[in-house]
Protein backbone atom coordinates (compact mmCIF):
# COMPACT_ATOMS: atom_id res chain seq x y z
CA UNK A 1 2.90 32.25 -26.61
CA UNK A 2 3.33 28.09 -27.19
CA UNK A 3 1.38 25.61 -25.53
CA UNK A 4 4.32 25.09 -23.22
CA UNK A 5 5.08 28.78 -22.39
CA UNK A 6 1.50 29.12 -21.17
CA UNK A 7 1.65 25.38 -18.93
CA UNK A 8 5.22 26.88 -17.67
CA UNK A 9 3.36 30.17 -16.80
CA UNK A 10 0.63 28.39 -15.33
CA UNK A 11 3.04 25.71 -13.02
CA UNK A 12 4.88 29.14 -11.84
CA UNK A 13 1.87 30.25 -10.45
CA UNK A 14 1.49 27.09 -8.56
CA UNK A 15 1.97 27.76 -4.43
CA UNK A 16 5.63 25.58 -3.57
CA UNK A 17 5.18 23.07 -0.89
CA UNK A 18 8.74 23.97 0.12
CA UNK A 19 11.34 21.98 1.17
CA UNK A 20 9.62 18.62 2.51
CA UNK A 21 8.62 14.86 0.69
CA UNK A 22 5.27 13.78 1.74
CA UNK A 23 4.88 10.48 3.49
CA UNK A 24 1.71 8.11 3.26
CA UNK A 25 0.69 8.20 6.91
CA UNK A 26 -2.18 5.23 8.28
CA UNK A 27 -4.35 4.42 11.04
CA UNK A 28 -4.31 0.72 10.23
CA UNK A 29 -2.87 0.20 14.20
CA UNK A 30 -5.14 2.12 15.44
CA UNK A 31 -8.04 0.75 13.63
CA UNK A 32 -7.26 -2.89 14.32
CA UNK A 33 -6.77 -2.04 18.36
CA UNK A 34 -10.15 0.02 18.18
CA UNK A 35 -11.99 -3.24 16.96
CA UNK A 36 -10.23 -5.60 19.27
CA UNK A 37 -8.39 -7.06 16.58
CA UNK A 38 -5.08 -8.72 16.71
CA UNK A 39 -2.14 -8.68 14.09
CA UNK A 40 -2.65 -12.48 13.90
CA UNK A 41 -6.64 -12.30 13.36
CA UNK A 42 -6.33 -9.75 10.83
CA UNK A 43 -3.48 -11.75 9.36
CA UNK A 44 -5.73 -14.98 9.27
CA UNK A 45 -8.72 -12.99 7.61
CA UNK A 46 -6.71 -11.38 4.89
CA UNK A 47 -4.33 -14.79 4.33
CA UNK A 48 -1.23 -12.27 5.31
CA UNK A 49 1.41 -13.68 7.09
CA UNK A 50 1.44 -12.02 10.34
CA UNK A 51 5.24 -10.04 10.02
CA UNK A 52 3.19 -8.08 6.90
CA UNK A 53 0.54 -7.18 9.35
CA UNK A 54 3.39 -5.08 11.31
CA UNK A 55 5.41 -3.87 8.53
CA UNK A 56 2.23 -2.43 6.93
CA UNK A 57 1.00 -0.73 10.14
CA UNK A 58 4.56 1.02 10.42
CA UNK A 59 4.06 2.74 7.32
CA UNK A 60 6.73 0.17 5.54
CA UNK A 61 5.45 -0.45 1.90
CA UNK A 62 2.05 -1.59 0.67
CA UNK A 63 0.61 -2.42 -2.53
CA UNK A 64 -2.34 -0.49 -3.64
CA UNK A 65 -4.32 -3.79 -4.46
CA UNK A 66 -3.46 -5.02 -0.52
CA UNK A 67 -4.49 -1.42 0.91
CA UNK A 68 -7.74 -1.72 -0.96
CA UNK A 69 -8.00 -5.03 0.80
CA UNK A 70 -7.84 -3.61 4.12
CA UNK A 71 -10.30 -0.74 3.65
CA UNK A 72 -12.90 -3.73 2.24
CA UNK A 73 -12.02 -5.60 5.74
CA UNK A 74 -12.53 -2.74 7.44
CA UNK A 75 -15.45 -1.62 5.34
CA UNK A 76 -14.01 1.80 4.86
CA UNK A 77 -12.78 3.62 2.23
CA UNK A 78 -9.13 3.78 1.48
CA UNK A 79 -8.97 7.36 2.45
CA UNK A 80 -10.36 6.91 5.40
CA UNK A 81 -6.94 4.85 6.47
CA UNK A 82 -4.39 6.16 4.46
CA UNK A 83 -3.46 10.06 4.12
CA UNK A 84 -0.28 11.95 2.53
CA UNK A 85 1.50 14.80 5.04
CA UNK A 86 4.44 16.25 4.30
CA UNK A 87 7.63 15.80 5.91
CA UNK A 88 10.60 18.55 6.28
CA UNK A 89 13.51 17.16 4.03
């Protein structure tokens, strides 16, 4: 059997996640709120404009650099804001 028989084998074995895309999920809202924070101080800490601060909290794109930012803010690690679930397609 070839290299890539036996890593086809292998991936067959794999469990399927089924039918579903995961979806970063965070708890930078909740975090922020928990601390007393507003959008605008976090904003002014982290030099972000403010509009960022919301988009970011809704789940809306962030860069990996800016989400390590946060959990340095924070002092937490990045998993401790950010996780993956899956979402039915």
């Amino acid at each position: 059997m070839s290299l890539a028989e036996e890593l086809a084998a292998k991936l067959n074995k794999l469990p399927r996640l089924g039918p579903s895309k995961p979806r970063m999920k965070n708890r930078l809202r909740e975090i922020r709120e928990s601390l007393g924070l507003t959008q605008e101080d976090v904003g002014e800490a982290l030099g972000i404009r403010n509009g960022q601060i919301s988009k970011w909290e809704r789940g809306e794109g962030i860069s990996l650099f800016t989400a390590f930012e946060f959990a340095r803010f924070y002092d937490l690690k990045v998993e401790e804001i950010w996780s993956v679930e899956d979402v039915p397609s």
